[in-house]
N, C-alpha and C. Protein backbone atom coordinates (compact mmCIF):
# COMPACT_ATOMS: atom_id res chain seq x y z
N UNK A 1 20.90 -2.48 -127.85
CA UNK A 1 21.70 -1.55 -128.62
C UNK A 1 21.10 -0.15 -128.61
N UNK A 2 20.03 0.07 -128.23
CA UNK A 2 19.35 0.85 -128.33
C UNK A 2 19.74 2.10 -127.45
N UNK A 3 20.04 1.38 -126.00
CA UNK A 3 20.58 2.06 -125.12
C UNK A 3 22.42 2.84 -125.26
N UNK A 4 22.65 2.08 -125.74
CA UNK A 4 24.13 2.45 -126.06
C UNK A 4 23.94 3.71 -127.54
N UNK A 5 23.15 3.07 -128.73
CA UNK A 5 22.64 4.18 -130.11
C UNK A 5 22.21 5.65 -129.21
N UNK A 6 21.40 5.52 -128.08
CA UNK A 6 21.07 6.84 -127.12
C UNK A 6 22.03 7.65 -126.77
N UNK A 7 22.86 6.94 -126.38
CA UNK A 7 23.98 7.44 -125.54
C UNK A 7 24.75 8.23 -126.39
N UNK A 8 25.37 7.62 -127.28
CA UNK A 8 25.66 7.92 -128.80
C UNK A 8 25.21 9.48 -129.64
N UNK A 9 23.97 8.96 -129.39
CA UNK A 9 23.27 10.38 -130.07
C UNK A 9 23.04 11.73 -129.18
N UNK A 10 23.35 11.44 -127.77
CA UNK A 10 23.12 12.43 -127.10
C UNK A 10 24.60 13.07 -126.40
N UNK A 11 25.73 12.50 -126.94
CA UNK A 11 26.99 12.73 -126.68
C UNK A 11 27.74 13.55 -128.07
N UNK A 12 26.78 12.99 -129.26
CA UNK A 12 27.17 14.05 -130.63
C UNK A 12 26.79 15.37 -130.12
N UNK A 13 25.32 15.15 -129.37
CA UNK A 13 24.71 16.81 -129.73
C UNK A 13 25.18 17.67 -128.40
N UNK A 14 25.90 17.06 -127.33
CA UNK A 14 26.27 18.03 -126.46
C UNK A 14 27.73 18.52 -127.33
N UNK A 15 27.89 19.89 -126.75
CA UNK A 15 28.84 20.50 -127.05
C UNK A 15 29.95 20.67 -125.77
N UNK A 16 29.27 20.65 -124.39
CA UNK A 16 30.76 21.15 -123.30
C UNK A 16 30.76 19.73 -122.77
N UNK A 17 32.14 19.75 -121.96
CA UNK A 17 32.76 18.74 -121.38
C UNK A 17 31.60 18.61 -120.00
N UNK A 18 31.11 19.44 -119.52
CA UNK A 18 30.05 19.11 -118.58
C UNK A 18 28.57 18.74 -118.81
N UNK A 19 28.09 18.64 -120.13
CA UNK A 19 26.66 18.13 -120.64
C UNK A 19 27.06 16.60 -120.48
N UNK A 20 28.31 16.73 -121.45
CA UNK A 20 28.58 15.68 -121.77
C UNK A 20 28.81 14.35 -120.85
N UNK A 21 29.41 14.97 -119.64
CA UNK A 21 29.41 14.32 -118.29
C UNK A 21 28.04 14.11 -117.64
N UNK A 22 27.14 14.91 -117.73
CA UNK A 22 25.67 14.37 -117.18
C UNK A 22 25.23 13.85 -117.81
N UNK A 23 25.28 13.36 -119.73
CA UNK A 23 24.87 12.47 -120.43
C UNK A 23 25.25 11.14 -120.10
N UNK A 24 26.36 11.03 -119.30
CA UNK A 24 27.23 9.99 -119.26
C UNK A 24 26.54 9.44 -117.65
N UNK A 25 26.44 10.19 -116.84
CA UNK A 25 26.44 10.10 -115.63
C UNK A 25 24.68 9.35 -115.62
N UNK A 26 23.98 9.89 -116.40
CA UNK A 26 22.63 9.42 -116.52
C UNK A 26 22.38 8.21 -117.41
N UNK A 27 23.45 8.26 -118.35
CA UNK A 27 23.25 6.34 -119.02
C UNK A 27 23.51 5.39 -117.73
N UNK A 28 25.09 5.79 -117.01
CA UNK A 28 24.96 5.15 -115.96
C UNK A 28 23.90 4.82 -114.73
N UNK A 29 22.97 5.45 -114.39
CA UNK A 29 22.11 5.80 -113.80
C UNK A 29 21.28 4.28 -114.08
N UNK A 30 20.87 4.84 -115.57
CA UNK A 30 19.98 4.23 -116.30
C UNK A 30 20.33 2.32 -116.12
N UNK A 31 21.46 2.51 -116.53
CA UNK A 31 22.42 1.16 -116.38
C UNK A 31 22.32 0.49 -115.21
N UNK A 32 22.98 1.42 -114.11
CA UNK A 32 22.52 0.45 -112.90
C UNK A 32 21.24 0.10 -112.49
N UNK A 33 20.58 0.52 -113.17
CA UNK A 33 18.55 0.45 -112.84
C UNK A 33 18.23 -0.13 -113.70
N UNK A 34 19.10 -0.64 -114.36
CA UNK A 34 18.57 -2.16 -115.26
C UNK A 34 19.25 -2.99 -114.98
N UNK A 35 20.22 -3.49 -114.23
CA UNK A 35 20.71 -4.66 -113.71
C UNK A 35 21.03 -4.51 -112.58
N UNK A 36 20.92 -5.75 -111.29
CA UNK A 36 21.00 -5.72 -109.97
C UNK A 36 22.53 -5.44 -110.08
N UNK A 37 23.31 -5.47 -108.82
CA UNK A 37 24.39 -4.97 -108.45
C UNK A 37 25.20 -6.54 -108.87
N UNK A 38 26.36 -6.44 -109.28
CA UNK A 38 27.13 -7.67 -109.93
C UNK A 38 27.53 -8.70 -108.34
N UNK A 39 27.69 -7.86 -107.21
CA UNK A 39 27.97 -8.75 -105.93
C UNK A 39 26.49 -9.86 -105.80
N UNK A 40 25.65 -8.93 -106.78
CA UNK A 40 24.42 -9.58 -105.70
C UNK A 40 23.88 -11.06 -106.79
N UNK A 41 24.78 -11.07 -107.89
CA UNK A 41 24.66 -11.98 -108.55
C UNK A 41 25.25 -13.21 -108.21
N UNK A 42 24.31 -14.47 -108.90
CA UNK A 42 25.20 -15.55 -108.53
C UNK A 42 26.28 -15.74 -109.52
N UNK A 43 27.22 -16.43 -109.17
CA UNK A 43 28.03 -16.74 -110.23
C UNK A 43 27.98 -18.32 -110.67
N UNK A 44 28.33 -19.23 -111.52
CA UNK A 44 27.81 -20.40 -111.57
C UNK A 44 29.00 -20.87 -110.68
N UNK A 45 29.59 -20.43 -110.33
CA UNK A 45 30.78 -21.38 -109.26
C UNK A 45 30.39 -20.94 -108.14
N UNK A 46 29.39 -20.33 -107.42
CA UNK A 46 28.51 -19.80 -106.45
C UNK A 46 27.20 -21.06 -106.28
N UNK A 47 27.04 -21.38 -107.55
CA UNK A 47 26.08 -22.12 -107.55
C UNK A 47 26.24 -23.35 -107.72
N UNK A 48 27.39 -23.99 -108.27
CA UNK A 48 27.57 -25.31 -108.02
C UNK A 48 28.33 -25.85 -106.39
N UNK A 49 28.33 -24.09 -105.67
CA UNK A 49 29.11 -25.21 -104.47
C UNK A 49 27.64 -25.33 -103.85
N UNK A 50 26.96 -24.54 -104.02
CA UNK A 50 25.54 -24.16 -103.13
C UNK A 50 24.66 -25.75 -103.30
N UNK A 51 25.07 -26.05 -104.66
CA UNK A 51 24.54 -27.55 -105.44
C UNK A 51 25.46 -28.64 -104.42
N UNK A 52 26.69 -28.58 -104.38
CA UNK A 52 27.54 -29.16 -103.70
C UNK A 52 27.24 -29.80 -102.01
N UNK A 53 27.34 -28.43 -101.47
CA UNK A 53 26.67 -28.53 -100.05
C UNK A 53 25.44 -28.89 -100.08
N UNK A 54 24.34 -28.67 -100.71
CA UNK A 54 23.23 -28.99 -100.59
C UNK A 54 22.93 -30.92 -100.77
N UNK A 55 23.75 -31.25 -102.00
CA UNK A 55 24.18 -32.49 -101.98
C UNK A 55 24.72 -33.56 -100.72
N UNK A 56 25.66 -32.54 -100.48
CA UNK A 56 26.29 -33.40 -98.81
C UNK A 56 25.17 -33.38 -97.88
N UNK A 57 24.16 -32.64 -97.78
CA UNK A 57 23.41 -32.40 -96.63
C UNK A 57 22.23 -33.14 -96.63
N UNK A 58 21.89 -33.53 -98.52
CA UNK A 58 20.75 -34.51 -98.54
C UNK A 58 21.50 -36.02 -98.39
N UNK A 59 22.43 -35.84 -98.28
CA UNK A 59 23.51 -37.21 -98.05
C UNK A 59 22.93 -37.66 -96.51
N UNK A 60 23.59 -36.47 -96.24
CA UNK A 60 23.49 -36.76 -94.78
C UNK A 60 22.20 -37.05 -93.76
N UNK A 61 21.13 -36.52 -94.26
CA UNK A 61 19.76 -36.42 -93.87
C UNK A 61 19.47 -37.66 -94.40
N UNK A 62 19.98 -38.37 -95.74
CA UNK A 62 19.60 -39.64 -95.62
C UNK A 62 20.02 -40.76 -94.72
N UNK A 63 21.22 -40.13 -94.89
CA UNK A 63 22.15 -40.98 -93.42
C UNK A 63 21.61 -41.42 -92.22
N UNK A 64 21.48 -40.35 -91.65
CA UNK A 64 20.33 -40.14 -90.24
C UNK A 64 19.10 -40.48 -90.81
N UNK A 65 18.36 -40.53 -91.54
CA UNK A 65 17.16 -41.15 -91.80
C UNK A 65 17.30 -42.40 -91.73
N UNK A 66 18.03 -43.18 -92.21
CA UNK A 66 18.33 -44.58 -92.49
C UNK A 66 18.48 -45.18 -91.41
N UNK A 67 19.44 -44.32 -90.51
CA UNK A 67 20.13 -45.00 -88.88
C UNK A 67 18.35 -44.83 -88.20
N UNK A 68 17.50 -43.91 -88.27
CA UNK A 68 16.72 -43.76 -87.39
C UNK A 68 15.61 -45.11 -87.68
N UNK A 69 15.39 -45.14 -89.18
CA UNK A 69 14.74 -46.23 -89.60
C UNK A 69 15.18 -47.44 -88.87
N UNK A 70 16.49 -47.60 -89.17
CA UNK A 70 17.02 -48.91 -88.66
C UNK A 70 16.51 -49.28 -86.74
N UNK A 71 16.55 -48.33 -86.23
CA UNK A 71 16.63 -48.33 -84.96
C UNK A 71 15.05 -48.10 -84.46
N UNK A 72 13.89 -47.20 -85.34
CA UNK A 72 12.49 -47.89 -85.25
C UNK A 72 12.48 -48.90 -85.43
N UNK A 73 12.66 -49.92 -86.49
CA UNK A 73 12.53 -51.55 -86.81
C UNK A 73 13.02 -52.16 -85.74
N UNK A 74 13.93 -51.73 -85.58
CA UNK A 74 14.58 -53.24 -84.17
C UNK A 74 13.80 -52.57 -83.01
N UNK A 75 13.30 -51.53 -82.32
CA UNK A 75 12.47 -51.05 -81.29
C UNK A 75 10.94 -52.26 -81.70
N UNK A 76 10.76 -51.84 -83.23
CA UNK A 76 9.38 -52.67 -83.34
C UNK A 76 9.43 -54.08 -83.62
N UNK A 77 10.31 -54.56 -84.11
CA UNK A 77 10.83 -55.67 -83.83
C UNK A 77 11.16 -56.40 -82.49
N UNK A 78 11.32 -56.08 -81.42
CA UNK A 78 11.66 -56.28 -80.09
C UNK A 78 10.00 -56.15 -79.31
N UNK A 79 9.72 -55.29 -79.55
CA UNK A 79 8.08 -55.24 -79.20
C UNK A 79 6.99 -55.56 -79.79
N UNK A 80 7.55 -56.08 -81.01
CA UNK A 80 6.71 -57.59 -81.82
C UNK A 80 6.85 -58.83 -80.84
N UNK A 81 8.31 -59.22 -80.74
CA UNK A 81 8.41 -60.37 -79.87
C UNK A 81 7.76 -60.53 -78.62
N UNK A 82 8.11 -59.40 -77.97
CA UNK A 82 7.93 -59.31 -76.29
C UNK A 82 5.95 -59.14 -76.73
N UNK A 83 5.35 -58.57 -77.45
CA UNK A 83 3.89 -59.10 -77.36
C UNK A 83 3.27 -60.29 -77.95
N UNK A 84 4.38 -61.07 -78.93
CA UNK A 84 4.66 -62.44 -79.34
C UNK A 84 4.35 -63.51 -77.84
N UNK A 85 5.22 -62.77 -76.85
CA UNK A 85 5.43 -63.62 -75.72
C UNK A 85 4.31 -63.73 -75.11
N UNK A 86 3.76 -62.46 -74.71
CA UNK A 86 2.56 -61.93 -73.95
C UNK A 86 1.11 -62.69 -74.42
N UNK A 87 1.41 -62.86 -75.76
CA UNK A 87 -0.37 -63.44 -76.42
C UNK A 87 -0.08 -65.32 -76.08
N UNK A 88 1.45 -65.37 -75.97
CA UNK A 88 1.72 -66.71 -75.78
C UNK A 88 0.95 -67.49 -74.28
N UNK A 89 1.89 -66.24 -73.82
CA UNK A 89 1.42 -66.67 -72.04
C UNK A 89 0.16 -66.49 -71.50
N UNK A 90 -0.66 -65.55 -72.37
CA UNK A 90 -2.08 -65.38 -72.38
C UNK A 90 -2.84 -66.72 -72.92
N UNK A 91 -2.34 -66.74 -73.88
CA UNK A 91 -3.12 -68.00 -74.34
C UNK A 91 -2.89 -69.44 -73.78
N UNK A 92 -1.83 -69.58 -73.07
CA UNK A 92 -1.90 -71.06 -72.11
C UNK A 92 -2.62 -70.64 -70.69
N UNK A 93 -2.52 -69.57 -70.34
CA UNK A 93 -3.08 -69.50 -69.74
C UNK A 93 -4.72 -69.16 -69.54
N UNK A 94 -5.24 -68.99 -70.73
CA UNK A 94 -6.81 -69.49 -71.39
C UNK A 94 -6.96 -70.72 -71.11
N UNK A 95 -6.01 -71.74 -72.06
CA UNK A 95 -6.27 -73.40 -72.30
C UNK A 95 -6.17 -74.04 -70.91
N UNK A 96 -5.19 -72.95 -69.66
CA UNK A 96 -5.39 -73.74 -68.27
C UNK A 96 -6.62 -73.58 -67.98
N UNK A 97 -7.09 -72.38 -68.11
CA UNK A 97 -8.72 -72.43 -67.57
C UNK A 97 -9.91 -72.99 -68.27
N UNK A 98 -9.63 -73.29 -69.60
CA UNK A 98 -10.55 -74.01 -70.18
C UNK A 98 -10.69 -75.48 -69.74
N UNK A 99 -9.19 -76.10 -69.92
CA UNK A 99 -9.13 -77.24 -68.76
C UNK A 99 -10.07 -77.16 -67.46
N UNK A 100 -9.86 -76.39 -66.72
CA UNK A 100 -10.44 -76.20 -65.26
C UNK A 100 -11.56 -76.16 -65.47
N UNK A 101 -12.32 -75.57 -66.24
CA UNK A 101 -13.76 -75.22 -66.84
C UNK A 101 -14.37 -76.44 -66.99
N UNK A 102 -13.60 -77.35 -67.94
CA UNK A 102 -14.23 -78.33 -68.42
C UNK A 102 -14.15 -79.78 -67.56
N UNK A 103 -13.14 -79.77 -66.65
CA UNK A 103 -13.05 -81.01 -65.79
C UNK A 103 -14.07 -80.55 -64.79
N UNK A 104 -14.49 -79.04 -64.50
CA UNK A 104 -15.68 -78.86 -63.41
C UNK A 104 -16.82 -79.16 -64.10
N UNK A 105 -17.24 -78.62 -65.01
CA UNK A 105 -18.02 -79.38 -66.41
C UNK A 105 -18.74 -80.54 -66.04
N UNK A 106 -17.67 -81.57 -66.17
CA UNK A 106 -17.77 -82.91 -66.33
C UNK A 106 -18.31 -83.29 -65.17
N UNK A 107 -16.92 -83.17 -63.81
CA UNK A 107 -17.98 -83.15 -62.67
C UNK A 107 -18.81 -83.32 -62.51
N UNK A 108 -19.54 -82.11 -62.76
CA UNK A 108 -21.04 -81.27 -62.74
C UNK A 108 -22.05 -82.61 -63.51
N UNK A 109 -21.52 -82.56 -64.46
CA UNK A 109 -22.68 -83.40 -64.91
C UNK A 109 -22.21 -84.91 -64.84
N UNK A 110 -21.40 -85.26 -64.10
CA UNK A 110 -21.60 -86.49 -63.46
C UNK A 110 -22.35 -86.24 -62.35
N UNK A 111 -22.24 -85.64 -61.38
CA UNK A 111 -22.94 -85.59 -60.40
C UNK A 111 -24.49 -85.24 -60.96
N UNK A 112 -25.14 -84.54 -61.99
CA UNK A 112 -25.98 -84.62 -61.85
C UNK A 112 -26.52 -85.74 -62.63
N UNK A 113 -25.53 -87.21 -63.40
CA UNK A 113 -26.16 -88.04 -64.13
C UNK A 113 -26.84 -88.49 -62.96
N UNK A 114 -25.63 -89.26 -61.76
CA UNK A 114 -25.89 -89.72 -60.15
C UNK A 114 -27.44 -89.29 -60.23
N UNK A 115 -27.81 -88.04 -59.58
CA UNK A 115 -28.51 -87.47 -59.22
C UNK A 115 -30.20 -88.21 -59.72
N UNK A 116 -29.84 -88.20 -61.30
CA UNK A 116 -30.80 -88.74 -62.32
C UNK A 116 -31.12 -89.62 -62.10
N UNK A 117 -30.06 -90.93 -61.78
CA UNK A 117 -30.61 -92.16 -62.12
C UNK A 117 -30.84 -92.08 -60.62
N UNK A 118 -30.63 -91.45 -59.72
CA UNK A 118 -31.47 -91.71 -58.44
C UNK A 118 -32.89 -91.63 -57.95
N UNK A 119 -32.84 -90.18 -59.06
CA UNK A 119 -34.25 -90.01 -58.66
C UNK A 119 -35.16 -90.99 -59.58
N UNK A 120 -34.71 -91.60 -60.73
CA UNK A 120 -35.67 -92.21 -61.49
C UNK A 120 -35.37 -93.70 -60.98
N UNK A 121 -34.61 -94.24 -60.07
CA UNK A 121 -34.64 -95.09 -59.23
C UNK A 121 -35.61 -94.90 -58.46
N UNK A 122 -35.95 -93.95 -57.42
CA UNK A 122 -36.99 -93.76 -56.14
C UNK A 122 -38.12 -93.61 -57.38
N UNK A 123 -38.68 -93.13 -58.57
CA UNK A 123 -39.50 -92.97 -59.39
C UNK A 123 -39.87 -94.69 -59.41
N UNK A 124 -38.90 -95.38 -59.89
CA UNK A 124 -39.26 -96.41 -60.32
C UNK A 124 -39.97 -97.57 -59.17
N UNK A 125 -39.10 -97.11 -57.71
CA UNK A 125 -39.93 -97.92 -56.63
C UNK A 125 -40.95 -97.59 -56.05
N UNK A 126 -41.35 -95.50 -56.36
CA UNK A 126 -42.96 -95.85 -55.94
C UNK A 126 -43.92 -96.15 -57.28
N UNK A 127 -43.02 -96.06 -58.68
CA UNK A 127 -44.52 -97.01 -59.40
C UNK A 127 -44.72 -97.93 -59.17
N UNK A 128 -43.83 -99.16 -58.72
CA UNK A 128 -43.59 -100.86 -58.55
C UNK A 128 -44.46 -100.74 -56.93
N UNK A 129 -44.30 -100.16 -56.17
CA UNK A 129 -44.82 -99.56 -54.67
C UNK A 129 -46.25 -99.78 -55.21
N UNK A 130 -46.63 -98.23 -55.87
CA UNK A 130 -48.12 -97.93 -56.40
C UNK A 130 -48.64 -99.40 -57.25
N UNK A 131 -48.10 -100.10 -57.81
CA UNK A 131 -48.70 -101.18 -58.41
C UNK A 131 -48.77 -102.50 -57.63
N UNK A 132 -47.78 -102.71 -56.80
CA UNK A 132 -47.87 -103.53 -55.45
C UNK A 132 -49.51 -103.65 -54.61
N UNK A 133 -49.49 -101.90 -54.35
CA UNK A 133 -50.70 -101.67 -53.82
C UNK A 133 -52.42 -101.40 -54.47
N UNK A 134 -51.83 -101.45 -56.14
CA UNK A 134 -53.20 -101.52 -56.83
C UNK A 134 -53.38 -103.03 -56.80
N UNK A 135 -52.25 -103.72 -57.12
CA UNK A 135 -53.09 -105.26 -57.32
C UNK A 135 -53.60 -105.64 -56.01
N UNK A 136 -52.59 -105.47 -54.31
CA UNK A 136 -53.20 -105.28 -53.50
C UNK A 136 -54.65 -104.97 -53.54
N UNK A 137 -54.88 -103.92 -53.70
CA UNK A 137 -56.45 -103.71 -53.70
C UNK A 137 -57.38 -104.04 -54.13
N UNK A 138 -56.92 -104.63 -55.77
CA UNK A 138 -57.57 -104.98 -56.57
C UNK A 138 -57.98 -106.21 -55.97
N UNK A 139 -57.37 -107.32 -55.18
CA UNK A 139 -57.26 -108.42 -54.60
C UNK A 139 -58.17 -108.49 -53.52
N UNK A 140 -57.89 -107.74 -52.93
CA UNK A 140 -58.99 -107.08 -51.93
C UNK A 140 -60.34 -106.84 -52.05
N UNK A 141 -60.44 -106.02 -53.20
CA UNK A 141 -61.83 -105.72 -54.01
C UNK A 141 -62.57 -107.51 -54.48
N UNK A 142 -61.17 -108.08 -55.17
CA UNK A 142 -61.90 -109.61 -55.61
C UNK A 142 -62.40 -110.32 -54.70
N UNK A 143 -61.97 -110.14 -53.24
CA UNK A 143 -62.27 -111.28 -52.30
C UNK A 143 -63.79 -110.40 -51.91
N UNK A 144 -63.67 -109.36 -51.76
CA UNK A 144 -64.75 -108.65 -50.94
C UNK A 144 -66.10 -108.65 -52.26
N UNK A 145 -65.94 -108.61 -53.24
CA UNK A 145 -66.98 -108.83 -53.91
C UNK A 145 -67.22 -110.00 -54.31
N UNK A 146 -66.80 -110.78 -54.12
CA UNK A 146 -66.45 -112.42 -54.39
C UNK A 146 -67.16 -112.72 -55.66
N UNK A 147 -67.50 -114.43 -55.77
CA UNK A 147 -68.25 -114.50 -57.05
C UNK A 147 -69.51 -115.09 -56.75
C-alpha cells in the first residue's frame, strides 16, 4: 500500500498535467521493476498441463523400462539355460574321464599286483634255493667232519 499511498501523495502535490504524467510514468517504472513481465508468468493451467505431460512421459519411460526389463530377463534367462547345458555337458564329460582314469587305475595296479606276487614268488624260490643249499652244505660239513 505503500507504493500506491506514494503515488497518491505525489499526484496531490504536482500541479501541471505534465509532472503529473512523469509521476505516473515513474510509479509505472517502479511497477514493472517489481514484478516480472505477466507473459513470463506461469499460470496454474500452464502448470497443470506441464504436470500433465510430464505425467504421460513418466508413464511412458516406465513403459519402455518395463519392456526393456522384460527382454533383459528372458536374454538372461536363455543364457542361464544354454550355460545350464554347457556345465551339463562339461560335467559328463569329467565323469567320462574319471571313468577312463579309474579303469586305467585299476589296470595299473593289477598289473602291478601280477608283478608283486611274481617277484615275491622268484623271492620265495631263491630263499627255499638258498636253504636247499645251506642244509646242502651243512650236510656236507657233517660228513666231512664226521664224528
Amino acid at each position: 500500500m505503500s507504493a500506491a499511498f506514494d503515488l497518491y501523495t505525489k499526484l496531490k502535490h504536482t500541479s501541471s498535467d505534465e509532472e503529473r504524467a512523469e509521476v505516473i510514468a515513474q510509479a509505472f517504472d517502479a511497477l514493472e521493476a517489481r514484478f516480472p513481465q505477466l507473459t513470463d508468468l506461469a499460470t496454474q493451467g500452464h502448470v497443470r498441463e506441464a504436470e500433465l505431460r510430464l505425467q504421460k512421459e513418466i508413464k511412458e519411460v516406465e513403459a519402455r523400462l518395463q519392456k526393456e526389463i522384460k527382454e533383459v530377463e528372458a536374454r538372461l534367462q536363455k543364457d542361464i539355460k544354454a550355460l545350464e547345458l554347457q556345465i551339463k555337458e562339461v560335467e559328463a564329460r569329467l565323469q567320462k574321464e574319471i571313468k577312463e582314469v579309474d579303469a586305467r587305475l585299476q589296470e595299473r595296479i593289477s598289473q602291478l599286483e601280477v608283478s608283486l606276487h611274481q617277484a615275491l614268488a622268484a623271492q620265495t624260490r631263491w630263499l627255499i634255493g638258498g636253504l636247499a643249499i645251506l642244509g646242502v652244505v651243512l650236510k656236507l660239513a657233517d660228513v666231512l667232519i664226521g664224528p
